[in-house]
C-alpha atoms as a PDB file:
ATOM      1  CA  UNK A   1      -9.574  -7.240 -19.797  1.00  0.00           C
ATOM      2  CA  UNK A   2      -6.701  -5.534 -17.730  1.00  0.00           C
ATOM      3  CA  UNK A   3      -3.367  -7.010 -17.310  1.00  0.00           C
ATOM      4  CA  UNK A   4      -2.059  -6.681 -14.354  1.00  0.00           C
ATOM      5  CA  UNK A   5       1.570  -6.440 -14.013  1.00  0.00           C
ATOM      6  CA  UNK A   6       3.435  -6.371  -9.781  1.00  0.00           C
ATOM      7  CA  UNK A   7       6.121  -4.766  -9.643  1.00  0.00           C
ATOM      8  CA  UNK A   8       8.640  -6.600  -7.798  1.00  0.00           C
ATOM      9  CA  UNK A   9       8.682 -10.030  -6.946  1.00  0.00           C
ATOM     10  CA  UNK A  10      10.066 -10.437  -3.301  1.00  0.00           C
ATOM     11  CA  UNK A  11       7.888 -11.463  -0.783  1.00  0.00           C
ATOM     12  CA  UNK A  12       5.094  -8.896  -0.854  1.00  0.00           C
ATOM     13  CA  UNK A  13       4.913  -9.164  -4.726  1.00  0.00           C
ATOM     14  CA  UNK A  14       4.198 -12.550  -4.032  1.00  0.00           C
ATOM     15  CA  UNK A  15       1.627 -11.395  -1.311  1.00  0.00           C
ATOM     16  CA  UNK A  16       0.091  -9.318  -3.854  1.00  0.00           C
ATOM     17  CA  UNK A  17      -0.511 -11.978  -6.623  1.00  0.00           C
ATOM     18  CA  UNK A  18      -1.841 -14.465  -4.548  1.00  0.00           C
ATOM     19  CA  UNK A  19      -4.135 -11.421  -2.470  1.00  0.00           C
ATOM     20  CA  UNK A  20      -4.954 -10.304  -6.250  1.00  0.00           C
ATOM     21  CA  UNK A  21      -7.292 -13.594  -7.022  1.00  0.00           C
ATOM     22  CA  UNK A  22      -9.466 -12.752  -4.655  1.00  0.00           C
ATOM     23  CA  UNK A  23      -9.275  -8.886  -4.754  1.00  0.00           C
ATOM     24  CA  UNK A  24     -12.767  -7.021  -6.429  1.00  0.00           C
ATOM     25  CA  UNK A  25     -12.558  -7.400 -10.075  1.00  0.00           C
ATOM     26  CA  UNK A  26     -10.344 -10.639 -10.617  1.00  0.00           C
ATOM     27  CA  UNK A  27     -11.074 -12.421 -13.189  1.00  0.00           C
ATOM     28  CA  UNK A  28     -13.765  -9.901 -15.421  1.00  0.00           C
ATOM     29  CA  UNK A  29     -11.926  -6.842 -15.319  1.00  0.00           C
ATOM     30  CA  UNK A  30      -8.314  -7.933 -14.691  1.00  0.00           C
ATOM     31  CA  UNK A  31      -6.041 -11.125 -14.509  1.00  0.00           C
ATOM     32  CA  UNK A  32      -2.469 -11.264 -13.908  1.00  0.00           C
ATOM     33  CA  UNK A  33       0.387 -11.303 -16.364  1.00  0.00           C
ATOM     34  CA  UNK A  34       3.527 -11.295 -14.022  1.00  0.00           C
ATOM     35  CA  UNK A  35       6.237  -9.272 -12.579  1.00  0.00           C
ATOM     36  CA  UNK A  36       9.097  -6.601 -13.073  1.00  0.00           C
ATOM     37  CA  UNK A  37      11.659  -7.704 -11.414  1.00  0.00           C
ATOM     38  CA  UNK A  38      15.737  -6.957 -12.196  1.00  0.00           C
ATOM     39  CA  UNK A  39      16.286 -10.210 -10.810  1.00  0.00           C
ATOM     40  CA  UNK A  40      15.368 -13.153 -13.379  1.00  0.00           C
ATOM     41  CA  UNK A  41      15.891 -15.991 -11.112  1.00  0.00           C
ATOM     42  CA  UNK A  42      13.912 -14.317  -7.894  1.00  0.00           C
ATOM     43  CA  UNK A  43      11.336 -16.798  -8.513  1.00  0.00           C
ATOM     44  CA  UNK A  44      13.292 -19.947  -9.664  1.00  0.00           C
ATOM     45  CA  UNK A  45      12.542 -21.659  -6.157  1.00  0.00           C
ATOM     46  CA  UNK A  46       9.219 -20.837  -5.609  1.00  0.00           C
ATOM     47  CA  UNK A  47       6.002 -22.626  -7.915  1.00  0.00           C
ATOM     48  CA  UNK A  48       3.076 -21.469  -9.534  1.00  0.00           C
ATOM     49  CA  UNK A  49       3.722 -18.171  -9.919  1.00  0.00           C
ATOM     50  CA  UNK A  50       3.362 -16.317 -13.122  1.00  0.00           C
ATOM     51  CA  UNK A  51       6.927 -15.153 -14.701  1.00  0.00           C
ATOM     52  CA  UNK A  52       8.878 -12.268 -14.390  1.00  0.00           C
ATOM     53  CA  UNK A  53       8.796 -10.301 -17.686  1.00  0.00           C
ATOM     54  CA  UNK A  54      11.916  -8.417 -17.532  1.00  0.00           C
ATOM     55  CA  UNK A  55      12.653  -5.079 -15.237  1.00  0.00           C
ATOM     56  CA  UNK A  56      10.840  -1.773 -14.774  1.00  0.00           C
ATOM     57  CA  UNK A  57      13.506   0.277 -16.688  1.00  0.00           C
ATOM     58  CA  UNK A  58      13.712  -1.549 -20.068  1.00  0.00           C
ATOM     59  CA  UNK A  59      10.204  -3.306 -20.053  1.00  0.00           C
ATOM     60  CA  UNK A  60       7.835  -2.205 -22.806  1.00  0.00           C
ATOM     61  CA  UNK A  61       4.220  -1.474 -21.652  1.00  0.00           C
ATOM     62  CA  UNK A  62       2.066  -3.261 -24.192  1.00  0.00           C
ATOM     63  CA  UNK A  63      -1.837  -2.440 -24.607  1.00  0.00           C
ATOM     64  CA  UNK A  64      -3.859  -3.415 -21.443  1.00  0.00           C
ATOM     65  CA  UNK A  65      -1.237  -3.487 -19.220  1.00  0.00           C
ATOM     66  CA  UNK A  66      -1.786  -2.099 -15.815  1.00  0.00           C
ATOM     67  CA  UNK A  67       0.271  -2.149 -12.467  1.00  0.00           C
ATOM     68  CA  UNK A  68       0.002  -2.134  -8.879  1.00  0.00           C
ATOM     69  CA  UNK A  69       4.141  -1.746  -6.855  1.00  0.00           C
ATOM     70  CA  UNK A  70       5.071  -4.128  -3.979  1.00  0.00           C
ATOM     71  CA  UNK A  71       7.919  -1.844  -2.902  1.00  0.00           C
ATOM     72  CA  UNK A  72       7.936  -1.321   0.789  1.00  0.00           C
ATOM     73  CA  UNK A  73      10.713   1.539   0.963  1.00  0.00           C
ATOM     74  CA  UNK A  74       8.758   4.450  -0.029  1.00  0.00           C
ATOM     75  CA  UNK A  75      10.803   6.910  -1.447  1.00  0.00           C
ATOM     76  CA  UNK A  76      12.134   3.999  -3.863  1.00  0.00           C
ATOM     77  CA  UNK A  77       8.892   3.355  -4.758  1.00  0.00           C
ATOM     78  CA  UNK A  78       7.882   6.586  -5.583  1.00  0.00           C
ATOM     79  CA  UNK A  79      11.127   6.667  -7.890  1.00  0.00           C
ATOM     80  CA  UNK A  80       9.816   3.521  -9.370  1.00  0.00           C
ATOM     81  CA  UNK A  81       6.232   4.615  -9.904  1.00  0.00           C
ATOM     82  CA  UNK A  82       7.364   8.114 -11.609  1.00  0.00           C
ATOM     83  CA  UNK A  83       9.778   6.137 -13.595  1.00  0.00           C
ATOM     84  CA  UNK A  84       6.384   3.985 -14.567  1.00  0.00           C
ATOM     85  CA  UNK A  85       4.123   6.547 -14.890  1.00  0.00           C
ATOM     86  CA  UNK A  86       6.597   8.286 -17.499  1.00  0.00           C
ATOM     87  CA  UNK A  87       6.856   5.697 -19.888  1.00  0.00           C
ATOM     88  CA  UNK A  88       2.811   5.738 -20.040  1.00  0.00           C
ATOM     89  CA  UNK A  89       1.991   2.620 -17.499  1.00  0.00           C
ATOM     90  CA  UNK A  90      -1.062   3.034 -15.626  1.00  0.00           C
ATOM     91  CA  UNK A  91      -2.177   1.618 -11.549  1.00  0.00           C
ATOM     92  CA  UNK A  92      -4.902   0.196 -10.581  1.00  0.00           C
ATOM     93  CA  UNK A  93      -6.182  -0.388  -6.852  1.00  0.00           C
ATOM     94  CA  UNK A  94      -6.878  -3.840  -5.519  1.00  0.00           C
ATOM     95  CA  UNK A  95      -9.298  -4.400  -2.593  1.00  0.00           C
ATOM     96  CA  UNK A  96      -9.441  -7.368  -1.020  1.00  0.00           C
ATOM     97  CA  UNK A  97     -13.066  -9.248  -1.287  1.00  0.00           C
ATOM     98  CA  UNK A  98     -13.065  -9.471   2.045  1.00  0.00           C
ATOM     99  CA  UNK A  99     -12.322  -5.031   3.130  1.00  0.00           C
ATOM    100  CA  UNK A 100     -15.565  -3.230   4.882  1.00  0.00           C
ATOM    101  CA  UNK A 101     -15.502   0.331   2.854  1.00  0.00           C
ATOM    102  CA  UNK A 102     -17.809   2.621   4.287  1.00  0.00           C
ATOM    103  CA  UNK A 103     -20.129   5.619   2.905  1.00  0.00           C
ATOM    104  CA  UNK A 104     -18.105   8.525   1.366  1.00  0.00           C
ATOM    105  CA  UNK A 105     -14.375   6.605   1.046  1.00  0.00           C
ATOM    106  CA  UNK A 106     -12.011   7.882  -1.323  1.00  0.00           C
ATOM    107  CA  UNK A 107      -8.838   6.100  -2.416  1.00  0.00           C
ATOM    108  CA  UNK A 108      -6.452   6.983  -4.886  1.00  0.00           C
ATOM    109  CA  UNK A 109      -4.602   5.230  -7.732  1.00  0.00           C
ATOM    110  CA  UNK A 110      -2.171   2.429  -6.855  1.00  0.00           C
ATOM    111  CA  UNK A 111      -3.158   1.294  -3.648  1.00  0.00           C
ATOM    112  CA  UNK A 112      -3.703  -1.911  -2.364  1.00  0.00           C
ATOM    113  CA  UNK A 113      -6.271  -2.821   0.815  1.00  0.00           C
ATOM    114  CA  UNK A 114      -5.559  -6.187   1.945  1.00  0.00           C
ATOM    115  CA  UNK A 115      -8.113  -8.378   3.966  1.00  0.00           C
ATOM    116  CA  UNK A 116     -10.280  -7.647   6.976  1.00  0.00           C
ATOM    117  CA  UNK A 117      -9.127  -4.159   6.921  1.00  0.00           C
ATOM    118  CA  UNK A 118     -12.414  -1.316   7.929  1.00  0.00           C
ATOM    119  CA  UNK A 119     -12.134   1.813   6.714  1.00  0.00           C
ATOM    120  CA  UNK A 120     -14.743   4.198   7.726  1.00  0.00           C
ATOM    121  CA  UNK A 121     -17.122   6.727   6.611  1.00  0.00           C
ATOM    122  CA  UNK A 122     -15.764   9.829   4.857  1.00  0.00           C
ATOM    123  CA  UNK A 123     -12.276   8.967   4.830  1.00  0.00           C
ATOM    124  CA  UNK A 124      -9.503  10.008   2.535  1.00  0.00           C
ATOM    125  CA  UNK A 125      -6.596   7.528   1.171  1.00  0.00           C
ATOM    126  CA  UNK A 126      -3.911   9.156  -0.986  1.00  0.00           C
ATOM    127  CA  UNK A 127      -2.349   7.256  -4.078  1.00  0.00           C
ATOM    128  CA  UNK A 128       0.004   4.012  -4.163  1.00  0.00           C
ATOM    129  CA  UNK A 129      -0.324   3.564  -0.402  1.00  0.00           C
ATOM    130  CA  UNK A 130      -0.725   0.185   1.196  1.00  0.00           C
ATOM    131  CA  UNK A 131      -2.840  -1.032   3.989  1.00  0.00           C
ATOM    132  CA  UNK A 132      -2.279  -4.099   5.691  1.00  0.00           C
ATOM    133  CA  UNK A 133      -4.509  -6.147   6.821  1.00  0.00           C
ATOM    134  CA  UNK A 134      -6.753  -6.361  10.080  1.00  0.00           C
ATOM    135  CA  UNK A 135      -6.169  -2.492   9.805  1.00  0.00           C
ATOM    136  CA  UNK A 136      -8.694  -0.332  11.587  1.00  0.00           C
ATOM    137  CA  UNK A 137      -8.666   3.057   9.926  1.00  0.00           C
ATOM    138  CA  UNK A 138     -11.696   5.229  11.757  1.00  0.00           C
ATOM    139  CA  UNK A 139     -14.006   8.045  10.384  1.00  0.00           C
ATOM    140  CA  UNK A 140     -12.864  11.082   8.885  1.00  0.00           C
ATOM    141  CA  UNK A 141      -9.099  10.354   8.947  1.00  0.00           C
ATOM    142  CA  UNK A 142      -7.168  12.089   5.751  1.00  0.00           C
ATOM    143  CA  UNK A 143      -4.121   9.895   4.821  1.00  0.00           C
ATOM    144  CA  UNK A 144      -0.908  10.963   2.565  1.00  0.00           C
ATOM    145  CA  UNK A 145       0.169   9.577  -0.468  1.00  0.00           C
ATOM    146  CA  UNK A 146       2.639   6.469  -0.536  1.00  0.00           C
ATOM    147  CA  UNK A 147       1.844   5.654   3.022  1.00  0.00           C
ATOM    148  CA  UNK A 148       2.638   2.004   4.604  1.00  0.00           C
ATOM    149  CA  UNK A 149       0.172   1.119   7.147  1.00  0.00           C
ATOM    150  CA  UNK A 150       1.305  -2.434   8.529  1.00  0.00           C
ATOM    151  CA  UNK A 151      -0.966  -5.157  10.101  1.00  0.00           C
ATOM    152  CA  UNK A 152      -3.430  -4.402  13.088  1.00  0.00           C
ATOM    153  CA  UNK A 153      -3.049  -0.534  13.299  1.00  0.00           C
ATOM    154  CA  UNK A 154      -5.990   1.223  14.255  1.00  0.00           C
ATOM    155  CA  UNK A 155      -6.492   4.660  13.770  1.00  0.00           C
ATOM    156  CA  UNK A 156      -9.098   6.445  15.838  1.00  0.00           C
ATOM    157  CA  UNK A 157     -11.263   9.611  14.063  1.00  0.00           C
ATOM    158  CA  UNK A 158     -10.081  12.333  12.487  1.00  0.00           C
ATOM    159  CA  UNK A 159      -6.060  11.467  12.273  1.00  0.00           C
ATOM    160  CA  UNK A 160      -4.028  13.191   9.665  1.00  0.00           C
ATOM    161  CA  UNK A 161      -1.600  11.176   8.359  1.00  0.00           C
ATOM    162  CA  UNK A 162       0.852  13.105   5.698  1.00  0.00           C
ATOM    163  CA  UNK A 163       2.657  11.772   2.664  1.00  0.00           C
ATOM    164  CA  UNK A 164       5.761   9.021   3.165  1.00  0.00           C
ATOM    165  CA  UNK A 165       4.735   7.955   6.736  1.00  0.00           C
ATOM    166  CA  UNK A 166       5.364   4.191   7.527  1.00  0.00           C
ATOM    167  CA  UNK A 167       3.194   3.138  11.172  1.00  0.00           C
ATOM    168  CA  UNK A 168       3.966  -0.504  11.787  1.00  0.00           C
ATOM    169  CA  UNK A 169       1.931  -3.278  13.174  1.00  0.00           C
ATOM    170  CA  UNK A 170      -0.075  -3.077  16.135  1.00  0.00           C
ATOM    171  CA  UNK A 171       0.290   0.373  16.428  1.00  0.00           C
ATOM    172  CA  UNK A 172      -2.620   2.603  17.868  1.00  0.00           C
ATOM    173  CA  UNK A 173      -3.020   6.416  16.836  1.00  0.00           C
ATOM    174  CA  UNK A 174      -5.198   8.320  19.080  1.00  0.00           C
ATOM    175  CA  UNK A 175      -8.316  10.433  18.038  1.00  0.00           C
ATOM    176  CA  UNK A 176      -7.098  13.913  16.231  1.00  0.00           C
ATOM    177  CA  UNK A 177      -3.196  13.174  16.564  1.00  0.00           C
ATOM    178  CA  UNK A 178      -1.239  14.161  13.288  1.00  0.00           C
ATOM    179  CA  UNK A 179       1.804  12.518  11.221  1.00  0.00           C
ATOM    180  CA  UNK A 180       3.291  14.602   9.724  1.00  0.00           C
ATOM    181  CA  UNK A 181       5.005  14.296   6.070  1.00  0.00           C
ATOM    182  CA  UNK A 182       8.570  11.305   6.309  1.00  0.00           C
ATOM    183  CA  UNK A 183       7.440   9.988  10.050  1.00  0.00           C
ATOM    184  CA  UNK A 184       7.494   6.591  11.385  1.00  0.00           C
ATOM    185  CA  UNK A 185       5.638   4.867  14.490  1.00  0.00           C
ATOM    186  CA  UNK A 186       7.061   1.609  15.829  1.00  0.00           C
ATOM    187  CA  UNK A 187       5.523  -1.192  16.178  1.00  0.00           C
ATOM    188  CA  UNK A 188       3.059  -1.640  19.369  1.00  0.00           C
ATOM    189  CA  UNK A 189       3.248   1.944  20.189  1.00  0.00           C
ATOM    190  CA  UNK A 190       0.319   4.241  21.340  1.00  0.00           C
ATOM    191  CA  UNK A 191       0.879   7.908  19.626  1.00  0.00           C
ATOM    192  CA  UNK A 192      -0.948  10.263  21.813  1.00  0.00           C
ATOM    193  CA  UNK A 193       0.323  13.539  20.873  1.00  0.00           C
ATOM    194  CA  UNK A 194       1.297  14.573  17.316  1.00  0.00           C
ATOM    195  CA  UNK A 195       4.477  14.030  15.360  1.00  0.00           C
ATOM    196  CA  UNK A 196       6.806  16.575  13.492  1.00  0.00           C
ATOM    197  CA  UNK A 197       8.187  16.085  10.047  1.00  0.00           C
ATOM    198  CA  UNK A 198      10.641  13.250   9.903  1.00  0.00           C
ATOM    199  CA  UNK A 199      10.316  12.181  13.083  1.00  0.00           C
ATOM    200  CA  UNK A 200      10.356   8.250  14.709  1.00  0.00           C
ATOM    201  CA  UNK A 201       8.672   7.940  17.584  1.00  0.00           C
ATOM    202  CA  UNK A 202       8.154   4.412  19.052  1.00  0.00           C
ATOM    203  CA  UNK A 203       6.836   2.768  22.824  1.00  0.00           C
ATOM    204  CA  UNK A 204       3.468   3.235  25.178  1.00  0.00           C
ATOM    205  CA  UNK A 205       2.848   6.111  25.112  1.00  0.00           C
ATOM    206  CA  UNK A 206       4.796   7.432  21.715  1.00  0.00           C
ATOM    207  CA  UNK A 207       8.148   9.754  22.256  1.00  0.00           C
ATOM    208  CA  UNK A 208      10.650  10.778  19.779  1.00  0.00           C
ATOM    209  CA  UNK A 209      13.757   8.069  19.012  1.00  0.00           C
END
């Protein structure tokens, strides 16, 4: 048996633990020990979660430990992964009971697919990326690594989506469009043409902020 360990304990850590009980595999190939967190008290007001066991720097990976990051500011996370990863830990995926995965889906290390999202056939996910849930992600669509993909988006065929892109919720990608590497897409917006490197586009239809 696995122990899984989230690190941080704001409010999608929380998320994550209570999303973890009834992700695939709970319970005969992993449990859940607790948190990293450099914040003792973050949980002092909130019940029945499991304890924070110190923070990411000085915490010493035992046996069987595993971890999945709640970090929503991707380049920090990626800091906080490496940092992770160096010391010897090891991330696991958790899919929510309750995702449609179709034929031919590949999804890397670390990421976490929260309910009622579909991803189609023959579709690519990168490592430690997180999809939100009610997330429509359509056939053939190649996605980055530590990607944020926030409640409701749908992404129609064949987008590219490139590493460190954030696309908030209720967004809409149209069919073929590309993200490239560091972009953002606000909330509610429809991105109809494709994005350049660093770019934030936001509104109906997309343009650059």
């Amino acid at each position: 048996m696995k122990h899984l360990i989230i690190v941080g304990a704001g409010g999608m850590g929380r998320e994550i633990f209570n999303f973890a009980e009834h992700c695939i595999g709970y319970g005969s190939e992993y449990d859940v020990k607790g948190f990293l967190d450099p914040d003792e008290h973050i949980l002092d007001k909130f019940n029945g979660y499991p304890p924070v066991l110190g923070e990411e720097n000085s915490y010493s990976i035992q046996k069987n430990d595993v971890f999945i990051c709640s970090l929503g500011e991707m380049n920090l996370k990626a800091k906080v992964v490496n940092a992770i990863k160096d010391k010897g830990g090891m991330f696991i995926t958790l899919i929510h009971e309750t995702a449609i995965i179709q034929r031919n889906v590949i999804i890397g290390e670390g990421c976490f697919i929260q309910p009622f999202t579909v991803i189609g056939s023959d579709v690519t996910i990168g490592e430690q990326c997180m999809i939100q849930n009610h997330t429509d992600i359509g056939h053939d669509c190649m996605i980055g690594s530590f990607c944020c993909i926030d409640c409701k988006v749908m992404l129609v065929g064949g987008i590219k989506v490139g590493n460190y892109v954030t696309i908030h919720s209720s967004a809409v990608i149209n069919h073929k469009v590309t993200l490239c590497d560091h972009t953002t897409v606000g909330a509610l917006s429809f991105v109809i043409r494709s994005v350049k490197e660093g770019q934030t586009v936001f509104g109906v239809p997309a343009t650059v902020l």
